[in-house]
N, C-alpha and C. Protein backbone atom coordinates (compact mmCIF):
# COMPACT_ATOMS: atom_id res chain seq x y z
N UNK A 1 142.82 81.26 65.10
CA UNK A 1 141.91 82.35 64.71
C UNK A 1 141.71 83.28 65.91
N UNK A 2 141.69 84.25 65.28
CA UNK A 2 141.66 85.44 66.77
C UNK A 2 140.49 85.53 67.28
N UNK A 3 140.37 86.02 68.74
CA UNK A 3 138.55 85.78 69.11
C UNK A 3 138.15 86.74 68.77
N UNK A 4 136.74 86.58 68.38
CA UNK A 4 135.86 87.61 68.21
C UNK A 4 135.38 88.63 69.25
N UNK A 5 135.73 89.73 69.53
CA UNK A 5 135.02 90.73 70.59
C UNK A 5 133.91 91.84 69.63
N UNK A 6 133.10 91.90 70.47
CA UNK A 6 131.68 92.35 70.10
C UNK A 6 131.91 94.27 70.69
N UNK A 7 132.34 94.59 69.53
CA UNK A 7 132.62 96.20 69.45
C UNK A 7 131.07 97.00 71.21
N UNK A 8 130.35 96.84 71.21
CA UNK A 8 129.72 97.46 71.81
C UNK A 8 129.57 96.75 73.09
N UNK A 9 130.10 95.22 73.71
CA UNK A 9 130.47 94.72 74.82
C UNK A 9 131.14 95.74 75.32
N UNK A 10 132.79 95.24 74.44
CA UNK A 10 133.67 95.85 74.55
C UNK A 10 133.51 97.74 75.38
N UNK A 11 132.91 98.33 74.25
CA UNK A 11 132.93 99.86 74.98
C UNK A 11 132.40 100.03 76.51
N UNK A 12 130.87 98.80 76.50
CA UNK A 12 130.45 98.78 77.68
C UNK A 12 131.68 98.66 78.95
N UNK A 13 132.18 97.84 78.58
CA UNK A 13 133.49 97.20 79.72
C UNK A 13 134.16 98.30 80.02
N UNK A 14 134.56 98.94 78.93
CA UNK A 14 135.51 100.36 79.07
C UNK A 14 134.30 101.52 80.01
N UNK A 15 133.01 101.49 79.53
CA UNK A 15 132.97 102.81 80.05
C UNK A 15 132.55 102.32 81.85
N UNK A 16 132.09 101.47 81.91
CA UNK A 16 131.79 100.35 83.18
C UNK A 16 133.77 100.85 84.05
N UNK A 17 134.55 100.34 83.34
CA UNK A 17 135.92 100.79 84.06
C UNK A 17 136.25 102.40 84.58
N UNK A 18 135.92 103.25 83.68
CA UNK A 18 135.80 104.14 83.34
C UNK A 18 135.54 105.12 84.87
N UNK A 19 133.95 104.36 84.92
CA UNK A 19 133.43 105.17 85.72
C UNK A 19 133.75 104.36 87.08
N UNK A 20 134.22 103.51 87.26
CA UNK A 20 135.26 103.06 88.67
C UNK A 20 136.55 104.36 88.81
N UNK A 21 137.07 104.19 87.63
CA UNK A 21 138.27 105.28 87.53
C UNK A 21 137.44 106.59 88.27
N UNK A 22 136.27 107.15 87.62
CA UNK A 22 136.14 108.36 87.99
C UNK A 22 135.59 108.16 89.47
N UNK A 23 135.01 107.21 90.00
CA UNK A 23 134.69 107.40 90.91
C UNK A 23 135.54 107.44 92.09
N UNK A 24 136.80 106.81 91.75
CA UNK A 24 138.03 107.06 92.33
C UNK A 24 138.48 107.66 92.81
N UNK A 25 138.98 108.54 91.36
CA UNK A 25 140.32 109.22 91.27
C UNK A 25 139.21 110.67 90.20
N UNK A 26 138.08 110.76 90.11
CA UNK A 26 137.81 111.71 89.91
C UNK A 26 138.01 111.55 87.95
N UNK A 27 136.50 112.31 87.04
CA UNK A 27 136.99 112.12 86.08
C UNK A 27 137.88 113.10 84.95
N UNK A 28 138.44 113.91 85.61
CA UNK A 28 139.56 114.72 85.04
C UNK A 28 141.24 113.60 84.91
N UNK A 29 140.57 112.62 85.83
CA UNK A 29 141.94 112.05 85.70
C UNK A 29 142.28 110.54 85.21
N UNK A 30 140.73 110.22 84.41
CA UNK A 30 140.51 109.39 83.70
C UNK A 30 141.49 109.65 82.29
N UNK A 31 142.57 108.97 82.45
CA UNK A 31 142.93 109.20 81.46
C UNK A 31 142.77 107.52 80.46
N UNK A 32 143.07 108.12 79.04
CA UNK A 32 142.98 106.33 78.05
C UNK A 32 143.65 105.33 79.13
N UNK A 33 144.73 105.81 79.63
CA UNK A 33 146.00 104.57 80.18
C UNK A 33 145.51 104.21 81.06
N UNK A 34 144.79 105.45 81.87
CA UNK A 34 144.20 104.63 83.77
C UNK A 34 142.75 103.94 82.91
N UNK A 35 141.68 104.34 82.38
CA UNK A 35 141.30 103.26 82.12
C UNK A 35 141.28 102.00 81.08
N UNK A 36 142.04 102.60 80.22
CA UNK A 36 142.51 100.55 80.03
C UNK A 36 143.37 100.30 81.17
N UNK A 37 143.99 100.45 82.05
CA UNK A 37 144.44 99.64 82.89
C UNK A 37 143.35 98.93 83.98
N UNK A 38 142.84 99.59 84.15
CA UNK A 38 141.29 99.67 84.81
C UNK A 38 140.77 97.86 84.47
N UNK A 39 140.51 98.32 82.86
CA UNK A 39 139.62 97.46 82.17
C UNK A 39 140.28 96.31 81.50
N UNK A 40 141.88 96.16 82.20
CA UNK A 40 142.67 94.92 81.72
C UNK A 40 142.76 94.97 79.94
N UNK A 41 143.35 96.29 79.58
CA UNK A 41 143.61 96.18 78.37
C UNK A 41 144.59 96.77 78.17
N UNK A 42 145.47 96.75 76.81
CA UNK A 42 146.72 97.74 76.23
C UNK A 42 146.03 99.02 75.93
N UNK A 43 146.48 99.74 75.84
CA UNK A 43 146.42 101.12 75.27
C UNK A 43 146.24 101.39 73.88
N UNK A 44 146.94 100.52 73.24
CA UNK A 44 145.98 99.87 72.18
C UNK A 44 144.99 99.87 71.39
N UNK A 45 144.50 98.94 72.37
CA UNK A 45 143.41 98.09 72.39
C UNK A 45 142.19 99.35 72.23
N UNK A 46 142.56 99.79 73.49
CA UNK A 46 141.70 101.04 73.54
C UNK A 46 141.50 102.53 72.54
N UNK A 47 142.50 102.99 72.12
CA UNK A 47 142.38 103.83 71.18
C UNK A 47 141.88 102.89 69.27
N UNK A 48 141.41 101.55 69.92
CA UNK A 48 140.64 101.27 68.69
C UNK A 48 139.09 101.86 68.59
N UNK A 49 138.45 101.76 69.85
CA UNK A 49 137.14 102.21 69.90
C UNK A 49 137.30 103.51 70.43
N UNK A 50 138.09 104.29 71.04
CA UNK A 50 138.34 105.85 71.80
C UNK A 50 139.33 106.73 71.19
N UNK A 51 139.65 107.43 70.10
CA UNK A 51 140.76 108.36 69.82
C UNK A 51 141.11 109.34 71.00
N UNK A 52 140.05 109.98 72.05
CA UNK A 52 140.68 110.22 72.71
C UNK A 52 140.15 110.36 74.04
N UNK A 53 140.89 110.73 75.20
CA UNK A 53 139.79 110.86 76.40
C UNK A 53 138.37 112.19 76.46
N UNK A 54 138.04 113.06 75.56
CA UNK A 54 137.51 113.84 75.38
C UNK A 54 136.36 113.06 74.91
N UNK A 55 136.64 112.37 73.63
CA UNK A 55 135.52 111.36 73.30
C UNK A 55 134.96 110.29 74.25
N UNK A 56 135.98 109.84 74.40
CA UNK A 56 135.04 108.85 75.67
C UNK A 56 134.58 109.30 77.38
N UNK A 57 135.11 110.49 77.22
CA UNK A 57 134.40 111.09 77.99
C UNK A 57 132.58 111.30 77.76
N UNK A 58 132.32 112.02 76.92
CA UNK A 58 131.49 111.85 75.91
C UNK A 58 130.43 110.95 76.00
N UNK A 59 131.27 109.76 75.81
CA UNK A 59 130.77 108.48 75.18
C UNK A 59 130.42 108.02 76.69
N UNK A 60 130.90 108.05 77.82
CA UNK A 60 130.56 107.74 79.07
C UNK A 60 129.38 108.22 79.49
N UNK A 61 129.29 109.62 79.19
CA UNK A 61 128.04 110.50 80.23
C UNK A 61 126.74 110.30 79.02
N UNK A 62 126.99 109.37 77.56
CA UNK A 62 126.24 109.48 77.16
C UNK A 62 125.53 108.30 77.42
N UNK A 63 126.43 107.43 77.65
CA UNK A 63 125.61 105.97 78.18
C UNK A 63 125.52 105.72 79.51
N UNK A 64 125.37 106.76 80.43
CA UNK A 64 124.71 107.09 81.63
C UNK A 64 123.59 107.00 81.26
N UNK A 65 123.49 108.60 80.40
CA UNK A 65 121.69 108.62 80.31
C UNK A 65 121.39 107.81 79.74
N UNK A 66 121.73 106.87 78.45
CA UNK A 66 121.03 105.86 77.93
C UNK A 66 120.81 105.14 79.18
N UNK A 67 121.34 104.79 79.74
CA UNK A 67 120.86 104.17 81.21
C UNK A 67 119.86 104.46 81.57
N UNK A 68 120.02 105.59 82.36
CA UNK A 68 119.18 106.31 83.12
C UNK A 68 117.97 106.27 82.34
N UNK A 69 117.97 106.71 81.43
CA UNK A 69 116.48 107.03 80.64
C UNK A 69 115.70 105.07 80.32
N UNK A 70 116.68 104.39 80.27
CA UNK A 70 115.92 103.13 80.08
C UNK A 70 115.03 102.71 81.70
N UNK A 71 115.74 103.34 82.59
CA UNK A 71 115.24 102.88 83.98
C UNK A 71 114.07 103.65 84.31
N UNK A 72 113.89 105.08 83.34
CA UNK A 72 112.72 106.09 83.82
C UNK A 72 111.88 104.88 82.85
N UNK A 73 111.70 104.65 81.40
CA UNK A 73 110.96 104.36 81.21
C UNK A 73 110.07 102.83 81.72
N UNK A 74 111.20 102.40 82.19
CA UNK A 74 110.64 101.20 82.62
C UNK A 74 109.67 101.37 84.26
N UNK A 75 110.49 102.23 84.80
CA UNK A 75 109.16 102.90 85.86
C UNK A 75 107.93 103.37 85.30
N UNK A 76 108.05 104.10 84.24
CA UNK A 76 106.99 105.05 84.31
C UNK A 76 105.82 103.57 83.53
N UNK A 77 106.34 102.61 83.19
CA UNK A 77 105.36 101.65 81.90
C UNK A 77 104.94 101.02 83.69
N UNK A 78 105.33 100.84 84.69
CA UNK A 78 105.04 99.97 86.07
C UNK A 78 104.24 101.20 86.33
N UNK A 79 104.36 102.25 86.13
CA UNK A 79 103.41 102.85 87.17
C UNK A 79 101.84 103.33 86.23
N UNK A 80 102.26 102.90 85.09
CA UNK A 80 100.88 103.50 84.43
C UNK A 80 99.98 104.34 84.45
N UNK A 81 98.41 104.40 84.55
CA UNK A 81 97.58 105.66 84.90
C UNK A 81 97.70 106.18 86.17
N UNK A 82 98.44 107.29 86.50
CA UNK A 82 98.84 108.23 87.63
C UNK A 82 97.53 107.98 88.37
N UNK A 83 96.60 108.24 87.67
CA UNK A 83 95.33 108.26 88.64
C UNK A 83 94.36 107.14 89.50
N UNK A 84 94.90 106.06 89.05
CA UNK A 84 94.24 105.09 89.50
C UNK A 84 94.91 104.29 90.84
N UNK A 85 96.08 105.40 91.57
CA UNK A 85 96.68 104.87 92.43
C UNK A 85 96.28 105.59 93.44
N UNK A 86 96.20 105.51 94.63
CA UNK A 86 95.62 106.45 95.49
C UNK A 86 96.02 107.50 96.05
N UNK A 87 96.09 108.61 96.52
CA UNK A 87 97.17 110.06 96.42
C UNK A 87 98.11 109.48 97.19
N UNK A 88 98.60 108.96 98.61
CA UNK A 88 99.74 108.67 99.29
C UNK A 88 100.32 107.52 97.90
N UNK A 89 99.87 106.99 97.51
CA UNK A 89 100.72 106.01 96.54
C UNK A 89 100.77 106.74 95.75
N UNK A 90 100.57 107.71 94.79
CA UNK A 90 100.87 108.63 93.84
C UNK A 90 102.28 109.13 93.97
N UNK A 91 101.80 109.67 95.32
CA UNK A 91 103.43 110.77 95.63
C UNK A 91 105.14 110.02 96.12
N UNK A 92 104.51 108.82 96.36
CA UNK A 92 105.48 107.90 96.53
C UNK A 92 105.80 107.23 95.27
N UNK A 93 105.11 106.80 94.66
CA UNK A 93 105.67 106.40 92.90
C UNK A 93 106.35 107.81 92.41
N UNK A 94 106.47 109.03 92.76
CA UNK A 94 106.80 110.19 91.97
C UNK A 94 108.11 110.36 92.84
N UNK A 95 108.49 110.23 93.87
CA UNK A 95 109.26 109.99 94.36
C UNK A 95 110.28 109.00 93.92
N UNK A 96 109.87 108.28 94.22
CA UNK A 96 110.40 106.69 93.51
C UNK A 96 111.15 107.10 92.21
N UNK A 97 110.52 107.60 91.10
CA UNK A 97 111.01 108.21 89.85
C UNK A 97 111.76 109.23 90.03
N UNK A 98 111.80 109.90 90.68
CA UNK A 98 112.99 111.19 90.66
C UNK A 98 114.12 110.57 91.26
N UNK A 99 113.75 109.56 92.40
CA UNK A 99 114.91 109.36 93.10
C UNK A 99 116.05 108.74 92.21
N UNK A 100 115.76 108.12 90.81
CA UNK A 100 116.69 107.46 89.70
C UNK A 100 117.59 108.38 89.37
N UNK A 101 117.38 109.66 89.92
CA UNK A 101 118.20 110.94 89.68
C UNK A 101 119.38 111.04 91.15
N UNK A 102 119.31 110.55 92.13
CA UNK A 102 119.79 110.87 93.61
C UNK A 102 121.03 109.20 93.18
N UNK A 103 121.95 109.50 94.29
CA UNK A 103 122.96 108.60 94.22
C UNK A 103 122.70 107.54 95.61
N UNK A 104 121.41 107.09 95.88
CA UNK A 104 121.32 106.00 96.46
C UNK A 104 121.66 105.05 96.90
N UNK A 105 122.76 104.28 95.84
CA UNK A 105 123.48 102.40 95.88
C UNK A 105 124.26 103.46 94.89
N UNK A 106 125.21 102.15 95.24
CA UNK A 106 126.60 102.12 94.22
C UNK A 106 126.42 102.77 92.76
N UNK A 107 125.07 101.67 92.10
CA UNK A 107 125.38 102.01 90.65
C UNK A 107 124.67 103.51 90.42
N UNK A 108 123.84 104.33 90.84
CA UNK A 108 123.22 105.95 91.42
C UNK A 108 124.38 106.61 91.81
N UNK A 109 125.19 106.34 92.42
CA UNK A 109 126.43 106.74 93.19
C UNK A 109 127.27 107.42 91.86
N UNK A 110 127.54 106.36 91.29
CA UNK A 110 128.85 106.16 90.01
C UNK A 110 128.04 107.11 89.08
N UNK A 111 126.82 107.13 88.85
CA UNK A 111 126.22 108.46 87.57
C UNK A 111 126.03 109.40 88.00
N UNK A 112 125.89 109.60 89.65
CA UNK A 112 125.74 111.20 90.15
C UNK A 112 126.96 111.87 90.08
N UNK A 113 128.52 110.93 90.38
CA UNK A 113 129.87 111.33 90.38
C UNK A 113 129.94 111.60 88.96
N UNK A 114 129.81 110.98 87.94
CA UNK A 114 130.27 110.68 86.57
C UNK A 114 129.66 112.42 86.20
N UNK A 115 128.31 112.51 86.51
CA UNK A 115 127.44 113.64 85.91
C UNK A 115 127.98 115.10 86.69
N UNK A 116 128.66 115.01 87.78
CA UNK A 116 129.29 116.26 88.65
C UNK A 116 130.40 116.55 87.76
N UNK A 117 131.10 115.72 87.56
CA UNK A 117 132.39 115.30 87.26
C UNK A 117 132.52 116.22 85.51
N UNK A 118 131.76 115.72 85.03
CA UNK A 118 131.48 116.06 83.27
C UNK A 118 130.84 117.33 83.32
N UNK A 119 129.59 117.71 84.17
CA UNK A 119 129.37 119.20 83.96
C UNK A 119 130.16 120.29 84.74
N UNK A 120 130.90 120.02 85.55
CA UNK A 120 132.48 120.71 86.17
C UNK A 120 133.34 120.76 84.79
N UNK A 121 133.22 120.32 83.82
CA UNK A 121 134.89 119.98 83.11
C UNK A 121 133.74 120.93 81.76
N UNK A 122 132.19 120.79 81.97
CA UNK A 122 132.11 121.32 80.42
C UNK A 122 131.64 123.22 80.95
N UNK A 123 131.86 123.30 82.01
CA UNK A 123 132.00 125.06 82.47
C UNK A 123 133.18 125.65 81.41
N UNK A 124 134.13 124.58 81.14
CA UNK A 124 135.22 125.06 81.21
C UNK A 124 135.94 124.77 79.08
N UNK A 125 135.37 123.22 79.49
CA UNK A 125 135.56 122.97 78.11
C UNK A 125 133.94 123.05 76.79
N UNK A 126 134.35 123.70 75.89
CA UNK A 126 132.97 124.06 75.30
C UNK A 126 132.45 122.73 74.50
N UNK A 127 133.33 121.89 74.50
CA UNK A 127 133.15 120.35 73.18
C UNK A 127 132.04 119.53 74.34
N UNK A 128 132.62 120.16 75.50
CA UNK A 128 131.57 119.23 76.55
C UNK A 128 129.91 120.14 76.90
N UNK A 129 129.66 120.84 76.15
CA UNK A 129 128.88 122.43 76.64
C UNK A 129 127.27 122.04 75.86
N UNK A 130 127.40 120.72 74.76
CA UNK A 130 126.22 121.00 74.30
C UNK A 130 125.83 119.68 75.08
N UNK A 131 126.40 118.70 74.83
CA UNK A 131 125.78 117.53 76.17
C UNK A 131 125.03 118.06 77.39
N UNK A 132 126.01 119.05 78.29
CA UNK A 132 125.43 119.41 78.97
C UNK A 132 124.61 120.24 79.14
N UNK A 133 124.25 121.07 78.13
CA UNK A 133 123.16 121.62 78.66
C UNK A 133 121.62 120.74 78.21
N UNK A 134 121.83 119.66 76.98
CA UNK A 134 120.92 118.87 76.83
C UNK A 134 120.46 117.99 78.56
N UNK A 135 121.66 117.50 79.01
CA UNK A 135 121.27 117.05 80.15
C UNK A 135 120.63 117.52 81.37
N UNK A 136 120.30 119.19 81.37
CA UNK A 136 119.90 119.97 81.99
C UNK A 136 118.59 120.26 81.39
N UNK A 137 118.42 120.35 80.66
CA UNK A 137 117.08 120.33 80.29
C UNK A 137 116.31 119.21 79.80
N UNK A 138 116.84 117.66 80.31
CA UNK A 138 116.10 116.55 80.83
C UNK A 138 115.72 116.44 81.58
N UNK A 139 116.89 117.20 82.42
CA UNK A 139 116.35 116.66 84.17
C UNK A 139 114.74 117.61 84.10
N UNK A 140 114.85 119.06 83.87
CA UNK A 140 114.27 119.66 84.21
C UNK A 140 112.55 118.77 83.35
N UNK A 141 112.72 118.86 82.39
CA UNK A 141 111.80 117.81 81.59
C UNK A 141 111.06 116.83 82.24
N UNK A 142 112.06 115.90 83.35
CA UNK A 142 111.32 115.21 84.09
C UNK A 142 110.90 115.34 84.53
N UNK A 143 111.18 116.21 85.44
CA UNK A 143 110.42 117.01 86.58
C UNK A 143 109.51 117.84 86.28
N UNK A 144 109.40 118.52 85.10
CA UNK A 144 107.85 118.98 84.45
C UNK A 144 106.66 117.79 84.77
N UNK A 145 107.33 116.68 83.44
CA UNK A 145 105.92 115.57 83.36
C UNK A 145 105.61 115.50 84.76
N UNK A 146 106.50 114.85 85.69
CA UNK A 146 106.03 114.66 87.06
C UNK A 146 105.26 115.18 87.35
N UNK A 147 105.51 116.60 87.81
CA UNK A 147 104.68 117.66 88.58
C UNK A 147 103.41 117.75 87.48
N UNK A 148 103.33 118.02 86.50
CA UNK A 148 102.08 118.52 85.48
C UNK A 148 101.24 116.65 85.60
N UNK A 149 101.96 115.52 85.96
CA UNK A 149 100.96 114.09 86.30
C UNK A 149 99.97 114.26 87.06
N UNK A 150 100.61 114.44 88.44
CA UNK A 150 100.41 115.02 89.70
C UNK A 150 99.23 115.67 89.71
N UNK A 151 99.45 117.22 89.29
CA UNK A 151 98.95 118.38 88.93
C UNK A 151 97.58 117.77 88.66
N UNK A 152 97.51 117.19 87.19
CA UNK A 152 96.09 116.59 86.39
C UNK A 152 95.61 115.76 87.07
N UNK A 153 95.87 114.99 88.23
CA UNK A 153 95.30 114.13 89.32
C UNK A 153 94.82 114.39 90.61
N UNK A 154 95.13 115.78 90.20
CA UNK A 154 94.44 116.49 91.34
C UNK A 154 95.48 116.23 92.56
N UNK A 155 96.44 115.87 92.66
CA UNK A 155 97.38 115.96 93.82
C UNK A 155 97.71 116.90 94.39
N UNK A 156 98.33 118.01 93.45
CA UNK A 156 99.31 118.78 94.20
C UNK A 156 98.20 120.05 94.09
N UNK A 157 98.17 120.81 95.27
CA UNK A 157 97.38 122.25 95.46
C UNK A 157 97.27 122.83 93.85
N UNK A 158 95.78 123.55 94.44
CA UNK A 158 95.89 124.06 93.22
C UNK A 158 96.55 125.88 93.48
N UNK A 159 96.77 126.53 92.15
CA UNK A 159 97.36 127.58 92.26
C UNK A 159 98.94 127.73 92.16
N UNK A 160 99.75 126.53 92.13
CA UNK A 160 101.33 126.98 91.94
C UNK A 160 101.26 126.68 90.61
N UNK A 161 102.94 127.56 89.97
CA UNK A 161 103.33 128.28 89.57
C UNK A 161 104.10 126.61 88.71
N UNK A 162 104.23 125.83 88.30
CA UNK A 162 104.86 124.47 87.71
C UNK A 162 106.05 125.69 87.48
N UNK A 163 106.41 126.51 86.69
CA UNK A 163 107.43 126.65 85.96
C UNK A 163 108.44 127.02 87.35
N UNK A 164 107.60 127.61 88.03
CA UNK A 164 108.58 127.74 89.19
C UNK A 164 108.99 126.51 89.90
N UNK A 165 107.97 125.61 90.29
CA UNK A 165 108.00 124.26 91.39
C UNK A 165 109.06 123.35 90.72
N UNK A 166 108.99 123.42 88.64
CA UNK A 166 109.99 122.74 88.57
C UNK A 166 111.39 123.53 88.76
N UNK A 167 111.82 124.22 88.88
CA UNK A 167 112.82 124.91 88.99
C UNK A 167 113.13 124.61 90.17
N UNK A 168 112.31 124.54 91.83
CA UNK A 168 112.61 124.27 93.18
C UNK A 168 113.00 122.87 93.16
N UNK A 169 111.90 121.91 92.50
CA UNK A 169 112.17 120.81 92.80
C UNK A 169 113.80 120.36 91.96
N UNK A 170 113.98 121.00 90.91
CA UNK A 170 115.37 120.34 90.32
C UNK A 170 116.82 121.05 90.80
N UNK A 171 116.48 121.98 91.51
CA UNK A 171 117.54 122.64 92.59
C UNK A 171 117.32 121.60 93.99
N UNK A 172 116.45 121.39 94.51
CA UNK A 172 116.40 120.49 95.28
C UNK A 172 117.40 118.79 94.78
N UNK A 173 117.04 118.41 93.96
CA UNK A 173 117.54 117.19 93.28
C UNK A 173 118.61 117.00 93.21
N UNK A 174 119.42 118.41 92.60
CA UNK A 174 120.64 118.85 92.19
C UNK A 174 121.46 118.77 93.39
N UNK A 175 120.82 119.89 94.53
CA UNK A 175 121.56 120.07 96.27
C UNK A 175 121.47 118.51 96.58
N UNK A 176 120.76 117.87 96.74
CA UNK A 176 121.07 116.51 97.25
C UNK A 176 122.33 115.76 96.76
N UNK A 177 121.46 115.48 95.38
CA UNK A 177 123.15 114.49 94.93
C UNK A 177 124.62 115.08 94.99
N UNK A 178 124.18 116.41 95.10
CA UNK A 178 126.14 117.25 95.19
C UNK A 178 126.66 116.67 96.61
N UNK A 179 125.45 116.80 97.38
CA UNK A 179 125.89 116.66 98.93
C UNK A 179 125.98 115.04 99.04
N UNK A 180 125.38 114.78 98.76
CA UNK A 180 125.28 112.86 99.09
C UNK A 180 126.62 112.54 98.77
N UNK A 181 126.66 112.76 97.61
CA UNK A 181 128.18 112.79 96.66
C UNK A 181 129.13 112.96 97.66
N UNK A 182 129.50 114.15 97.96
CA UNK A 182 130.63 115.03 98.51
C UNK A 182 130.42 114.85 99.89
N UNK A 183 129.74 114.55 100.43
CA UNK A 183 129.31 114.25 102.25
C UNK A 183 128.18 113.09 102.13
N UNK A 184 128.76 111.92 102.29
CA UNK A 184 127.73 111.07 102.04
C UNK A 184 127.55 110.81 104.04
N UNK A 185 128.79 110.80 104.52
CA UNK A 185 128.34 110.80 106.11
C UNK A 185 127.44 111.91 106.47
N UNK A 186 127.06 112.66 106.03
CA UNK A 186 125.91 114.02 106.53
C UNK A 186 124.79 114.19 105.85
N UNK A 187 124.73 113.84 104.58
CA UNK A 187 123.77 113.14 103.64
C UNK A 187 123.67 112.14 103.27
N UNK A 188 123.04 111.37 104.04
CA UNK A 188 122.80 110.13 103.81
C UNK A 188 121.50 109.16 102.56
N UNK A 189 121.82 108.19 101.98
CA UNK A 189 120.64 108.17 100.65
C UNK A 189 119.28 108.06 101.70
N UNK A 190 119.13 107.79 102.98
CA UNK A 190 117.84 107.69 103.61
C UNK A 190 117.43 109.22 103.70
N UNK A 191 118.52 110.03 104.03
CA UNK A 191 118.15 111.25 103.97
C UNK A 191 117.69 112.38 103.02
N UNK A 192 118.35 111.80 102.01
CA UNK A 192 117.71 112.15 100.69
C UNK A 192 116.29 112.14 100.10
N UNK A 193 116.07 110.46 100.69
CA UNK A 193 114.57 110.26 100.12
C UNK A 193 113.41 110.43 100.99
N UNK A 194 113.89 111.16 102.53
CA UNK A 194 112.84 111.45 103.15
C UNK A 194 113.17 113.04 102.83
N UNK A 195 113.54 113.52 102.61
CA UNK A 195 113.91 114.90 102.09
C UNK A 195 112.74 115.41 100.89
N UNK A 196 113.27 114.73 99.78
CA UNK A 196 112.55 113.96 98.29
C UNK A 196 111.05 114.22 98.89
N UNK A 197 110.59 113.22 99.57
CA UNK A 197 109.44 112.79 99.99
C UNK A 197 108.50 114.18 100.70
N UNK A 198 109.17 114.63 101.62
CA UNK A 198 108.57 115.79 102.23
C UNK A 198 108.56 116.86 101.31
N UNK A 199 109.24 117.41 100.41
CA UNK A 199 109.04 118.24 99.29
C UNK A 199 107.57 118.32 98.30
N UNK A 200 107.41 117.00 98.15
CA UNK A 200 106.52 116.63 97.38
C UNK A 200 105.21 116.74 98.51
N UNK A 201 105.60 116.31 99.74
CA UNK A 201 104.20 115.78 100.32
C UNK A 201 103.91 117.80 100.33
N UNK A 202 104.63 118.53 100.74
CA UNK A 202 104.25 120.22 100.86
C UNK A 202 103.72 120.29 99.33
N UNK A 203 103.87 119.86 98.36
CA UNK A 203 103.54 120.66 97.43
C UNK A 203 101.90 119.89 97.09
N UNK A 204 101.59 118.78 97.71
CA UNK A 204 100.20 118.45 97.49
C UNK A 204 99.06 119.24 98.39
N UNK A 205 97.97 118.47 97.68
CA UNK A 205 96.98 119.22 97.90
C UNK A 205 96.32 118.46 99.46
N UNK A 206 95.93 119.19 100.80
CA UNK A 206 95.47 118.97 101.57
C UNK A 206 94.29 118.17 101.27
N UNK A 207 94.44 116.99 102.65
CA UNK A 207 93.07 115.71 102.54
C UNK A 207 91.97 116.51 102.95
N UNK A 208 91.12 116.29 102.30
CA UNK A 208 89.74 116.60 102.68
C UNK A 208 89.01 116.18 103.78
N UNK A 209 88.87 116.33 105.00
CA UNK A 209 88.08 115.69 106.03
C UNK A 209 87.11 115.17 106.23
N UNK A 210 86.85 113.83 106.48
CA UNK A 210 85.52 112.76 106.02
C UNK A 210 84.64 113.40 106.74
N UNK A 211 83.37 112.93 105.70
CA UNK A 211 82.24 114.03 106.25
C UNK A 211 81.71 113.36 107.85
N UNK A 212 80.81 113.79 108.31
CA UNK A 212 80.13 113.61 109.72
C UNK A 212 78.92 113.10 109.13
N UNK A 213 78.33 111.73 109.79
CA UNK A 213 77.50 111.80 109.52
C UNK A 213 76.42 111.91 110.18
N UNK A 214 74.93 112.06 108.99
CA UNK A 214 73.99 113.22 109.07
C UNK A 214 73.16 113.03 110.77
């Protein structure tokens, strides 16, 4: 009797290979053959769950963010009422959460390449054009709630402009992981998150000086 393989293991394994391939050899050159070879399979095998590399292209950057988004929420359920943490621990939990966006370790590494990689190819190709701009207006999304948490906790100064700060802060986000990526000897992930960190600490609101007493 033939063994049973579990259709959605399976894709995992492929897109898990996948993004070794791209992190490689770059993912324009992910092709079906380099990754089933990758992932110890026939070619086959593989155009049972992939008709073609366009789709599992696709199918890769889409189970990034399913990733990604399972790891925001599981931060954000640990960090609970924004307010009940004290402002230096505030801005460091907000930190902490954006940084799931920066290529840090290996597995940060492989979704910042994967996500360069796919919005380079959908400039160009339009089948890749609505993913990405959904994924652009997550990031930016996140970085709203953040800043508007913040904001209602009295953290960050009062008087800016959110629609603008998120716009700085996700150009900021963006310049990092390109560079970490592409110069990881000159951007380093420590450098990133003290980077990260000082951004945020400018955009809060100055400590109040303990009173004198009477």
């Amino acid at each position: 009797m033939p063994k049973y393989v579990d259709p959605e293991t399976r894709r995992r394994d492929v897109v898990d290979a996948l993004f070794r391939v791209a992190v490689r050899d770059g993912l324009q050159r992910a092709s079906l053959r380099a990754v089933a070879d990758e992932a110890g399979l026939n070619i086959g095998s593989l155009r049972h769950y992939f008709a073609s590399q366009q789709e599992l292209m696709n199918f890769a950057m889409q189970s990034m963010l399913d990733r990604l988004g399972s790891r925001l929420i599981q931060r954000v359920e640990q960090i609970g009422e924004l307010r009940r943490h004290p402002r230096t621990e505030q801005l460091r939990l907000a930190a902490d959460l954006l940084a799931e966006l920066l290529p840090l370790d290996e597995r940060r590494r492989a979704e910042v390449t994967v996500f360069l990689d796919f919005n380079a190819a959908a400039r160009t190709n339009p089948d890749f054009g609505d993913l990405s701009r959904r994924t652009a207006a997550g990031a930016r999304e996140l970085v709203r709630r953040v800043l508007v948490r913040l904001a209602e906790a009295g953290t960050l100064r009062t008087g800016l402009d959110i629609d603008v700060e998120v716009e700085r802060l996700t150009a900021l986000l963006d310049g990092l992981g390109l560079s970490a990526v592409l110069h990881p000897d000159i951007v380093s992930a420590g450098t990133c998150v003290t980077v990260l960190r000082a951004h945020l600490d400018d955009l809060s609101s100055p400590v109040a000086p303990p009173r004198s007493a009477p």
